[in-house]
PDB file of N, CA and C in Angstrom:
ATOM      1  N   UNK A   1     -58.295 -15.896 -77.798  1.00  0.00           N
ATOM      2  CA  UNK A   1     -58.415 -15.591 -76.389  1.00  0.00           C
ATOM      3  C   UNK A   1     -58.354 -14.079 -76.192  1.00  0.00           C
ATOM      4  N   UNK A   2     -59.501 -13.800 -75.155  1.00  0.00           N
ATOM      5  CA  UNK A   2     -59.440 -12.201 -75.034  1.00  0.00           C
ATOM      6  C   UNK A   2     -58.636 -12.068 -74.032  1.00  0.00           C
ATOM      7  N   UNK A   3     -57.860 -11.058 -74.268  1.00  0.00           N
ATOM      8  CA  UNK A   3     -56.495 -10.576 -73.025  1.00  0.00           C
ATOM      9  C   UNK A   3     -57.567  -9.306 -72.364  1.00  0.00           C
ATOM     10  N   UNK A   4     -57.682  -9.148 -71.099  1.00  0.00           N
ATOM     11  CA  UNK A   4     -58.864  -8.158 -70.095  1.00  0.00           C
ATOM     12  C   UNK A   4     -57.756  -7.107 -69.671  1.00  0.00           C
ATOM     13  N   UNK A   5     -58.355  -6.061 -69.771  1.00  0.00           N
ATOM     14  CA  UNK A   5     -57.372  -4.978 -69.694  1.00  0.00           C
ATOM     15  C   UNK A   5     -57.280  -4.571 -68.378  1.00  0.00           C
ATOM     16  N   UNK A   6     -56.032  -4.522 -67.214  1.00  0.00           N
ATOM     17  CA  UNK A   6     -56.713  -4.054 -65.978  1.00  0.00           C
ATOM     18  C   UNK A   6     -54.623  -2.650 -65.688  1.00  0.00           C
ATOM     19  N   UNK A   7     -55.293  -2.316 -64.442  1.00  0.00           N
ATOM     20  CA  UNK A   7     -53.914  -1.969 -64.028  1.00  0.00           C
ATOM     21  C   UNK A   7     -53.264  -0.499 -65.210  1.00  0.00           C
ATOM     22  N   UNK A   8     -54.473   0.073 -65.949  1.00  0.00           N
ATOM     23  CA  UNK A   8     -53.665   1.319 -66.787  1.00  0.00           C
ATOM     24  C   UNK A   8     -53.259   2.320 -65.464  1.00  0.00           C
ATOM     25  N   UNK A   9     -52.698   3.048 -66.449  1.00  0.00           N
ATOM     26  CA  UNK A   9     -52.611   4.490 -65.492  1.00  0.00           C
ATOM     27  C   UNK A   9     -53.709   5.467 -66.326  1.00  0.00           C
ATOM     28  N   UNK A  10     -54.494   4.826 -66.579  1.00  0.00           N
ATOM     29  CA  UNK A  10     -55.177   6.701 -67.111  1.00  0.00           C
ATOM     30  C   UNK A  10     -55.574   7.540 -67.023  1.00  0.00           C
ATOM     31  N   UNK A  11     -55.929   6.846 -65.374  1.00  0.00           N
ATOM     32  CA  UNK A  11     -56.300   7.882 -64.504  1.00  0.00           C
ATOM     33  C   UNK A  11     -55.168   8.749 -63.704  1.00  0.00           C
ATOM     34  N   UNK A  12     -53.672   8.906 -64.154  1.00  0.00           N
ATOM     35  CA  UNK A  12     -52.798   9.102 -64.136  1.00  0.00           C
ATOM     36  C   UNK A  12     -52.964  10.483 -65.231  1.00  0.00           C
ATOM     37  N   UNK A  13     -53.572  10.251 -66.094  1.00  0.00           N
ATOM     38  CA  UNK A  13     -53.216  11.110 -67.133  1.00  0.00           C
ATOM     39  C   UNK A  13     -54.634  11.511 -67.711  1.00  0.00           C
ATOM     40  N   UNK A  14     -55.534  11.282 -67.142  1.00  0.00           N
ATOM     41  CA  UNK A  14     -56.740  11.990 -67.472  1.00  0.00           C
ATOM     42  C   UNK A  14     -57.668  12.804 -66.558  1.00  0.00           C
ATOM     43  N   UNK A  15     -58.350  13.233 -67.050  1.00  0.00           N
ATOM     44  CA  UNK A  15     -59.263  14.011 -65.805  1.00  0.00           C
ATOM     45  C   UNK A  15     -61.157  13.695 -65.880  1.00  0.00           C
ATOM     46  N   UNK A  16     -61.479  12.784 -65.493  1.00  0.00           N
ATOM     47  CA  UNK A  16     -62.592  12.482 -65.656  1.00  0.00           C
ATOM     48  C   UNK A  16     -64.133  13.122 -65.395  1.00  0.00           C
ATOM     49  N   UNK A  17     -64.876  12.884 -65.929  1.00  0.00           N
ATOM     50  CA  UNK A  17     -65.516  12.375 -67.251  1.00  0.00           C
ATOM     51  C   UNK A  17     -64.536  12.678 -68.154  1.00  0.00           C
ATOM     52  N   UNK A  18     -64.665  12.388 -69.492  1.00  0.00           N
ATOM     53  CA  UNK A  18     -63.563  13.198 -70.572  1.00  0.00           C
ATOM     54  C   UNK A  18     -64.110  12.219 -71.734  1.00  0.00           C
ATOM     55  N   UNK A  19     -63.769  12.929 -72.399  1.00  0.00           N
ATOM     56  CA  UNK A  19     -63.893  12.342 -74.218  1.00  0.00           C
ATOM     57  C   UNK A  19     -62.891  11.307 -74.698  1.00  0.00           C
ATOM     58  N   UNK A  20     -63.140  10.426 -75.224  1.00  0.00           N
ATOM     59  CA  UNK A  20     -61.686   9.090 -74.957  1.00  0.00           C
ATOM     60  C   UNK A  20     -61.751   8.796 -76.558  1.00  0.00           C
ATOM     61  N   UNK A  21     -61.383   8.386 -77.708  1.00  0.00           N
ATOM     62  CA  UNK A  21     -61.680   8.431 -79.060  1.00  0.00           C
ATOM     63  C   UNK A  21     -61.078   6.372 -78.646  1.00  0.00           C
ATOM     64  N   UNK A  22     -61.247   5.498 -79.335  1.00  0.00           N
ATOM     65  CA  UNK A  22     -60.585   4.265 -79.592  1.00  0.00           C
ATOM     66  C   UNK A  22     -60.816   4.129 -80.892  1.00  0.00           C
ATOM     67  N   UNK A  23     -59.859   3.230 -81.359  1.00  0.00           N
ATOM     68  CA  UNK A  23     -59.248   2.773 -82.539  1.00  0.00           C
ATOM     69  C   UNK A  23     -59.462   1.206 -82.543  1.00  0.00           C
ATOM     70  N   UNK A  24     -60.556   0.759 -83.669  1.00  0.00           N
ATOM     71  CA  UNK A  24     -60.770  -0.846 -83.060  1.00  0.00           C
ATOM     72  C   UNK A  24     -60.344  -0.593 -85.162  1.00  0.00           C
ATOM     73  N   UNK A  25     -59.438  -2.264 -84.819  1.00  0.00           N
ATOM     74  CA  UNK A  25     -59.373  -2.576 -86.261  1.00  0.00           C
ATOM     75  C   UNK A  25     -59.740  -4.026 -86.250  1.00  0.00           C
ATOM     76  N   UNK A  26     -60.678  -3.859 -87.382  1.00  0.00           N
ATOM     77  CA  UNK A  26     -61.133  -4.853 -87.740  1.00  0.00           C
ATOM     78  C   UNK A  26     -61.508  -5.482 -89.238  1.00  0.00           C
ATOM     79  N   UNK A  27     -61.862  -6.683 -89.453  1.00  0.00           N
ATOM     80  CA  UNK A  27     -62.415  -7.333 -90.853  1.00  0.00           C
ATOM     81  C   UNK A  27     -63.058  -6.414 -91.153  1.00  0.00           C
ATOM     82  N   UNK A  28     -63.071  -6.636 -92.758  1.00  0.00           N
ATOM     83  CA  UNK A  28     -63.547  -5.661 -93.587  1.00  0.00           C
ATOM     84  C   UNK A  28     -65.236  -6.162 -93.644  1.00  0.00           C
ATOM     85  N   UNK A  29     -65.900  -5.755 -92.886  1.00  0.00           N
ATOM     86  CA  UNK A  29     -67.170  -6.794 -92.670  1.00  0.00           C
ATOM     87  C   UNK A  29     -68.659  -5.579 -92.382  1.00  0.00           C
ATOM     88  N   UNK A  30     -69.682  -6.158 -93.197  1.00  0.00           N
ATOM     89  CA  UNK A  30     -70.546  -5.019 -92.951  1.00  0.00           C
ATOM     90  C   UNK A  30     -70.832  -4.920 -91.694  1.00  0.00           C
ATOM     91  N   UNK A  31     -71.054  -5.925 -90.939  1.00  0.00           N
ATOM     92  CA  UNK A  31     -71.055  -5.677 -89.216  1.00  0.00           C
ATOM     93  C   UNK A  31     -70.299  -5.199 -88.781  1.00  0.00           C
ATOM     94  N   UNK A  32     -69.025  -5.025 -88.588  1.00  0.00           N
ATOM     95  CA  UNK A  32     -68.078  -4.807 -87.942  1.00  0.00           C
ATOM     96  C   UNK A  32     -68.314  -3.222 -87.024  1.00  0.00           C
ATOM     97  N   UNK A  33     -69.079  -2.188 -87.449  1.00  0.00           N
ATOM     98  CA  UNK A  33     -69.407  -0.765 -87.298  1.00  0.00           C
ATOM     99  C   UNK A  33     -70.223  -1.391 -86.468  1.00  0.00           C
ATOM    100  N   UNK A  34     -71.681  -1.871 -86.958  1.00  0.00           N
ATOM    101  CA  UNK A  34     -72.744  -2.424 -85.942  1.00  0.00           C
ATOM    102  C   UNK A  34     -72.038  -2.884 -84.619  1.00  0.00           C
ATOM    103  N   UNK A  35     -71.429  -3.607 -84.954  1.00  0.00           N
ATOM    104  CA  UNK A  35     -70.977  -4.388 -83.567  1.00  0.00           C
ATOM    105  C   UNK A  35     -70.087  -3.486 -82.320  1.00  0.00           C
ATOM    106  N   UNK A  36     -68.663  -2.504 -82.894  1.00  0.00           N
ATOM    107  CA  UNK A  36     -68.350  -1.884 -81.875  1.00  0.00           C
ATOM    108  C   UNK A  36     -69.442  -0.887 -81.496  1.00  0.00           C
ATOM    109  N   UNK A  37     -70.574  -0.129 -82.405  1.00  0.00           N
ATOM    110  CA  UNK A  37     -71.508   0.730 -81.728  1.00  0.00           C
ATOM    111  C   UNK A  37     -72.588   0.016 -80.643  1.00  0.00           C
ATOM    112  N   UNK A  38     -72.405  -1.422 -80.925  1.00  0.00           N
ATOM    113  CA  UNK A  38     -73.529  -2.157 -80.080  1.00  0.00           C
ATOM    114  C   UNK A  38     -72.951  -2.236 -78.857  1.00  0.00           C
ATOM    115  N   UNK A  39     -71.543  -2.915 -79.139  1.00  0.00           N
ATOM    116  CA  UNK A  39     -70.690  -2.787 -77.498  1.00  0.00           C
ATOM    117  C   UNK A  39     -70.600  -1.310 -76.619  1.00  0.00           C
ATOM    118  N   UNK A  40     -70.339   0.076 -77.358  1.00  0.00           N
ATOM    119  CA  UNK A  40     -70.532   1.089 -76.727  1.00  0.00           C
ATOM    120  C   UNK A  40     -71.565   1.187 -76.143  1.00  0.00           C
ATOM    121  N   UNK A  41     -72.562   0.615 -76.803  1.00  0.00           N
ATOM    122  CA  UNK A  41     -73.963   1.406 -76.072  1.00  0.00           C
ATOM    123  C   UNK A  41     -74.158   0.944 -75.187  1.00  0.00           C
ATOM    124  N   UNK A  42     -73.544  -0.742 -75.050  1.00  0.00           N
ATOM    125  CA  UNK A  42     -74.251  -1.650 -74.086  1.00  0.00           C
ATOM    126  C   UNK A  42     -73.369  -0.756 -72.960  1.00  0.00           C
ATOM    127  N   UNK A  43     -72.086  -0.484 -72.761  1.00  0.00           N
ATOM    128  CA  UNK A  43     -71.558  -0.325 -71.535  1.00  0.00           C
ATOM    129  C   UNK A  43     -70.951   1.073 -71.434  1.00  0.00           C
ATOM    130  N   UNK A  44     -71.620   1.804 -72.437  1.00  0.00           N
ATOM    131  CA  UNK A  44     -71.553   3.508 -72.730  1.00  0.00           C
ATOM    132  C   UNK A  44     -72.071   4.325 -72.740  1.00  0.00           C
ATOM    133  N   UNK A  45     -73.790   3.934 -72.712  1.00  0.00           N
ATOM    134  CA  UNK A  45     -74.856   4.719 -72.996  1.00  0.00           C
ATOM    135  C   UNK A  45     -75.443   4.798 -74.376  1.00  0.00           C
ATOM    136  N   UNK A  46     -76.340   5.237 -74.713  1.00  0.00           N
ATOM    137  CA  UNK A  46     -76.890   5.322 -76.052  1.00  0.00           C
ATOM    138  C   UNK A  46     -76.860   6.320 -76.436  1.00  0.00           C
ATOM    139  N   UNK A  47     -75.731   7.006 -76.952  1.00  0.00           N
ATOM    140  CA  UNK A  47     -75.286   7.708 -77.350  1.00  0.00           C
ATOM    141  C   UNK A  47     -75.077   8.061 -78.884  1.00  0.00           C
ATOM    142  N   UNK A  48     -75.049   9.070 -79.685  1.00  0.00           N
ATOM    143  CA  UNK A  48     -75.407   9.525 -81.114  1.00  0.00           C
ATOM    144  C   UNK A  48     -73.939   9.610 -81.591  1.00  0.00           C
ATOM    145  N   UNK A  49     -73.898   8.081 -81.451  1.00  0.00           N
ATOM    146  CA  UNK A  49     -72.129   8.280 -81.717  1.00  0.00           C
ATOM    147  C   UNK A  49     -72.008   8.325 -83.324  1.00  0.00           C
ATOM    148  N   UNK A  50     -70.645   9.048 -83.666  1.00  0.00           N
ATOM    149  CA  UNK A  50     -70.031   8.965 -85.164  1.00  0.00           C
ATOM    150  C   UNK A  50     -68.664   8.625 -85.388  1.00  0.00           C
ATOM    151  N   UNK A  51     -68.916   7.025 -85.927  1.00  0.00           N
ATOM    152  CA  UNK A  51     -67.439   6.383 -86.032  1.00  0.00           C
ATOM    153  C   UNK A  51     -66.890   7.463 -87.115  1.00  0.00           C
ATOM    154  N   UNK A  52     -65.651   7.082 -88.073  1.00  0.00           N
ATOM    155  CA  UNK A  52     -64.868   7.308 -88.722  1.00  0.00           C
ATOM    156  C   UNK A  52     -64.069   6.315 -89.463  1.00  0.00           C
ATOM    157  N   UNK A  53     -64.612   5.965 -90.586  1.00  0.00           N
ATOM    158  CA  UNK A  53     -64.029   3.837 -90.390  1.00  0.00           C
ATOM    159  C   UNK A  53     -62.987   4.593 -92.332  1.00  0.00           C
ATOM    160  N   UNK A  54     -62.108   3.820 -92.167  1.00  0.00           N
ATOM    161  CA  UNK A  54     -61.168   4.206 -92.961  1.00  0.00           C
ATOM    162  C   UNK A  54     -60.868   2.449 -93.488  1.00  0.00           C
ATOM    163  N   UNK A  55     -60.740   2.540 -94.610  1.00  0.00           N
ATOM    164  CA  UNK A  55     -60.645   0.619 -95.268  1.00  0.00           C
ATOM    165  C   UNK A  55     -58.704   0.723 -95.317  1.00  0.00           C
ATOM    166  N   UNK A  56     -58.151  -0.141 -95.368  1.00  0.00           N
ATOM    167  CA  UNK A  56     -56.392  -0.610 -95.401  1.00  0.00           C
ATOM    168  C   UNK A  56     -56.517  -0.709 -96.850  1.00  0.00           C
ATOM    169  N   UNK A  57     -55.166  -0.823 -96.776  1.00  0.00           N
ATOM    170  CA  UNK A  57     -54.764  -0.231 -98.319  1.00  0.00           C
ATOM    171  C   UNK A  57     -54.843  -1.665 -99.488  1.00  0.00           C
ATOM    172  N   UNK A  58     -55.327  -2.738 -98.591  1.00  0.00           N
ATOM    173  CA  UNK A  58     -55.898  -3.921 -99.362  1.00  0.00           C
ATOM    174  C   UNK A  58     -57.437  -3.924 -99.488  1.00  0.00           C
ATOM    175  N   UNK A  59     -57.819  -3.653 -98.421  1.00  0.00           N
ATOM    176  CA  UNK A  59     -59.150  -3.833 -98.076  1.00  0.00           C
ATOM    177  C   UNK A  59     -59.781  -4.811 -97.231  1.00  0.00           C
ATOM    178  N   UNK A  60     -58.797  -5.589 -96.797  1.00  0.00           N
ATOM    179  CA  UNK A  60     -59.033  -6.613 -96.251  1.00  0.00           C
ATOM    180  C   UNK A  60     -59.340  -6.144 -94.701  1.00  0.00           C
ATOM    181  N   UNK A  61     -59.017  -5.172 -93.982  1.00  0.00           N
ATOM    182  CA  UNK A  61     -59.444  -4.549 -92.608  1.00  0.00           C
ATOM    183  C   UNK A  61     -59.996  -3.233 -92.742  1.00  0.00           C
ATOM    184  N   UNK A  62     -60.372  -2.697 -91.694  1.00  0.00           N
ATOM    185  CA  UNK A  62     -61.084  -1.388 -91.475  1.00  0.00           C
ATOM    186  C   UNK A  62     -60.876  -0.977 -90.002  1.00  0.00           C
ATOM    187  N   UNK A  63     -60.659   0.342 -89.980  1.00  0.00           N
ATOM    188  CA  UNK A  63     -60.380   1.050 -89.131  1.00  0.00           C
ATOM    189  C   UNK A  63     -61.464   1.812 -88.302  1.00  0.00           C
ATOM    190  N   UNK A  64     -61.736   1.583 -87.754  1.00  0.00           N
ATOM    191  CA  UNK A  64     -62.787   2.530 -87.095  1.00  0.00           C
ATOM    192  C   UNK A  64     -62.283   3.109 -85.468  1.00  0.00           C
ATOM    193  N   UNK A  65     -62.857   4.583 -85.820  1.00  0.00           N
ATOM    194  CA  UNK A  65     -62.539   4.712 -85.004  1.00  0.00           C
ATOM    195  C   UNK A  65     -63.926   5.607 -84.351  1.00  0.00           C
ATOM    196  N   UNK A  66     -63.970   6.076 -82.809  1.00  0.00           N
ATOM    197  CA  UNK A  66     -65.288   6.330 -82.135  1.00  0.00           C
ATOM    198  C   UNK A  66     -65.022   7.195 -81.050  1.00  0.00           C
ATOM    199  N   UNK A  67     -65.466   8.395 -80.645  1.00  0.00           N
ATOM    200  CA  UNK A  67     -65.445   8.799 -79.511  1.00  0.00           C
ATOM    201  C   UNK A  67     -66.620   8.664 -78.357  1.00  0.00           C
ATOM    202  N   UNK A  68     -66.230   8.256 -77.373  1.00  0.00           N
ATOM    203  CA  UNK A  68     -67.036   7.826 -75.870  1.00  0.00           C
ATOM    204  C   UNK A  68     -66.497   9.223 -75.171  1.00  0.00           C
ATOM    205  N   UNK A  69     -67.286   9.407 -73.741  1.00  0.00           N
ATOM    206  CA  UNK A  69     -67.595   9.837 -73.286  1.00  0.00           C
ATOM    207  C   UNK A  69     -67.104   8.852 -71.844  1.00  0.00           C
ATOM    208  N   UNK A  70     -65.988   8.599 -71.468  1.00  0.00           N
ATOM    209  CA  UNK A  70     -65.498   7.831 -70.272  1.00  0.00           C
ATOM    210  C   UNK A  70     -65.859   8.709 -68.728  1.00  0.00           C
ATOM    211  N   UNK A  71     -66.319   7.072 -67.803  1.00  0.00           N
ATOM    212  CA  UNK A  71     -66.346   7.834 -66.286  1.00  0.00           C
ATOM    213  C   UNK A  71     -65.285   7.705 -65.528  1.00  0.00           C
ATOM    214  N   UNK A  72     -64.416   6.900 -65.684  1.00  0.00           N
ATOM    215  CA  UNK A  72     -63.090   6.902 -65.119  1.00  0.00           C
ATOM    216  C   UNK A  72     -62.069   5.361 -65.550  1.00  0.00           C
ATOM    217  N   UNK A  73     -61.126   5.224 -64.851  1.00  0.00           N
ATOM    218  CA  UNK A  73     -60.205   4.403 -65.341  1.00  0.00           C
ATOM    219  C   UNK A  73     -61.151   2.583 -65.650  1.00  0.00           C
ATOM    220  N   UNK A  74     -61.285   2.333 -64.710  1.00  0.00           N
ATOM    221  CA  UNK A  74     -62.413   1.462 -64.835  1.00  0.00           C
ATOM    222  C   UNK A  74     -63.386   1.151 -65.893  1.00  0.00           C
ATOM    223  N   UNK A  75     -63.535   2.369 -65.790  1.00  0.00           N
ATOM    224  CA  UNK A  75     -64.831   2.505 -67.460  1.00  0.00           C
ATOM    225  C   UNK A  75     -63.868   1.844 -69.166  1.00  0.00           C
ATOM    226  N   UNK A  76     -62.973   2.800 -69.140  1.00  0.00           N
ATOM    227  CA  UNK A  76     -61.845   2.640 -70.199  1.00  0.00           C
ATOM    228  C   UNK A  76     -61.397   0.666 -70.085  1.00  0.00           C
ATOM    229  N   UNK A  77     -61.175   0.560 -69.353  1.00  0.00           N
ATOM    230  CA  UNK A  77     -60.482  -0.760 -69.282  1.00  0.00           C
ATOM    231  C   UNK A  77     -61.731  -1.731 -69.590  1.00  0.00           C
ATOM    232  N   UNK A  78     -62.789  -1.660 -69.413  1.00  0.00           N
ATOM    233  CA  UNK A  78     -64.192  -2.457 -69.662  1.00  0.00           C
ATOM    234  C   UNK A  78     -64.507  -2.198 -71.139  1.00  0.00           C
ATOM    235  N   UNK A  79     -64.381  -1.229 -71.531  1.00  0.00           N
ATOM    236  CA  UNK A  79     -64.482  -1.044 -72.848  1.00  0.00           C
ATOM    237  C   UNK A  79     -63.623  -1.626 -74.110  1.00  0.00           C
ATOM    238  N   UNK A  80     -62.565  -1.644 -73.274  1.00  0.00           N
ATOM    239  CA  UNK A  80     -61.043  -1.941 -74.239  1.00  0.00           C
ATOM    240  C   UNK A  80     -60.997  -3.680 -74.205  1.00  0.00           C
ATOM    241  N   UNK A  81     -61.830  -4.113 -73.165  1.00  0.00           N
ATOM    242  CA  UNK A  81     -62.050  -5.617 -72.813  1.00  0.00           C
ATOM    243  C   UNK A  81     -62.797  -5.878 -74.106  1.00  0.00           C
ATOM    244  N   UNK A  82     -63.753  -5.148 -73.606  1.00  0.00           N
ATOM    245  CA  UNK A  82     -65.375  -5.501 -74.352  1.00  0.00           C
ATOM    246  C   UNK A  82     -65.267  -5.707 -75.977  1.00  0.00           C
ATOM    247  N   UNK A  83     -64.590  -4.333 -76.414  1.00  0.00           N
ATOM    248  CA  UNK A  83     -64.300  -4.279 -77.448  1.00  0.00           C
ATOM    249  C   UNK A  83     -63.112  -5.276 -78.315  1.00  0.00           C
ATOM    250  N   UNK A  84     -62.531  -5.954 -78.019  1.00  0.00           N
ATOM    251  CA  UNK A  84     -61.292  -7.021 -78.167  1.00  0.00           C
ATOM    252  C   UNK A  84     -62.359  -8.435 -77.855  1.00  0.00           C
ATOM    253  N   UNK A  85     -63.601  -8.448 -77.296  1.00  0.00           N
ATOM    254  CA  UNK A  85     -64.440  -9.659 -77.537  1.00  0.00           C
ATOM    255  C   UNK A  85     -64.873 -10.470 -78.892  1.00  0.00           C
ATOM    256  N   UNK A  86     -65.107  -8.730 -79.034  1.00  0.00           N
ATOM    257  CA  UNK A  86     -65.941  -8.880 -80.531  1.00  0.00           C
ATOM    258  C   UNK A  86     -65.284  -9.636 -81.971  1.00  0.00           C
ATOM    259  N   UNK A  87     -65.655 -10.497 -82.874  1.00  0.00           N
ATOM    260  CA  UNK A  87     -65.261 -11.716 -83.322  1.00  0.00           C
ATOM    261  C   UNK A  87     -64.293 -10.739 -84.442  1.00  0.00           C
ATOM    262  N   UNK A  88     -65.206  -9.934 -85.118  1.00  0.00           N
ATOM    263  CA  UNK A  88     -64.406  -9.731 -86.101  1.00  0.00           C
ATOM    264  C   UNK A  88     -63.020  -8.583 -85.586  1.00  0.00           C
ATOM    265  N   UNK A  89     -63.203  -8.124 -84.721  1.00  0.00           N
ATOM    266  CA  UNK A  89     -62.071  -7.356 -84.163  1.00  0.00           C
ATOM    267  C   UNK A  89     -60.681  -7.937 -83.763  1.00  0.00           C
ATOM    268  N   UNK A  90     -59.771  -7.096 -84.340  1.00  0.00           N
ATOM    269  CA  UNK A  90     -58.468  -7.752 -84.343  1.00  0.00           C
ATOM    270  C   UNK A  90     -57.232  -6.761 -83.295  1.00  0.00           C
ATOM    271  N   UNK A  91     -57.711  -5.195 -83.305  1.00  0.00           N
ATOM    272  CA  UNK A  91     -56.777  -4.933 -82.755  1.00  0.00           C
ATOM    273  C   UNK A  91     -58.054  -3.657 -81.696  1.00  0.00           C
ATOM    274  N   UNK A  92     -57.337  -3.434 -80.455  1.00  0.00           N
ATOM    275  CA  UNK A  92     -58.185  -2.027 -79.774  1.00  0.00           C
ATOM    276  C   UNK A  92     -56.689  -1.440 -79.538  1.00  0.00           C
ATOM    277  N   UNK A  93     -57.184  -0.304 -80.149  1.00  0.00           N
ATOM    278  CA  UNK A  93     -55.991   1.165 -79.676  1.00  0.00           C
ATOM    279  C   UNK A  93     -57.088   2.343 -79.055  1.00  0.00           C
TER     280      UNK A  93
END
């Protein structure tokens, strides 16, 4: 079950537009990159993004991580949804 992210403060603590980096961990899976860049684009723009995917010290997960380009609190919380959809994804930071 996906938990929907609502109610942050980040707009408390950010100043928008702004650069937002997330941390999606997931299966160690050749999709797994495909898939959070597919969710960015769909609700981010198509953008020339460059993850950073780092494997766990088993190998069994992967770390990736991505910087967006957020329009405000709203935006962030759709993303953090979106991204926690995705099958092989296990954690959004």
């Amino acid at each position: 079950m996906v938990t929907v992210v609502k109610d942050t403060k980040f707009d408390e603590y950010l100043e928008f537009p702004c650069a937002f980096t997330f941390k999606v961990l997931g299966v160690a899976h050749e999709d797994l990159v495909t898939q959070v860049i597919a969710a960015l684009q769909q609700h981010a723009g198509a953008n020339d993004y460059a993850p950073t995917i780092k494997p766990s010290s088993k190998g069994n997960y992967h770390s990736v991580s991505v910087s967006v380009t957020v329009r405000d609190k709203d935006h962030i919380e759709l993303l953090y949804t979106e991204l926690g959809r995705l099958e092989l994804v296990r954690y959004v930071m």
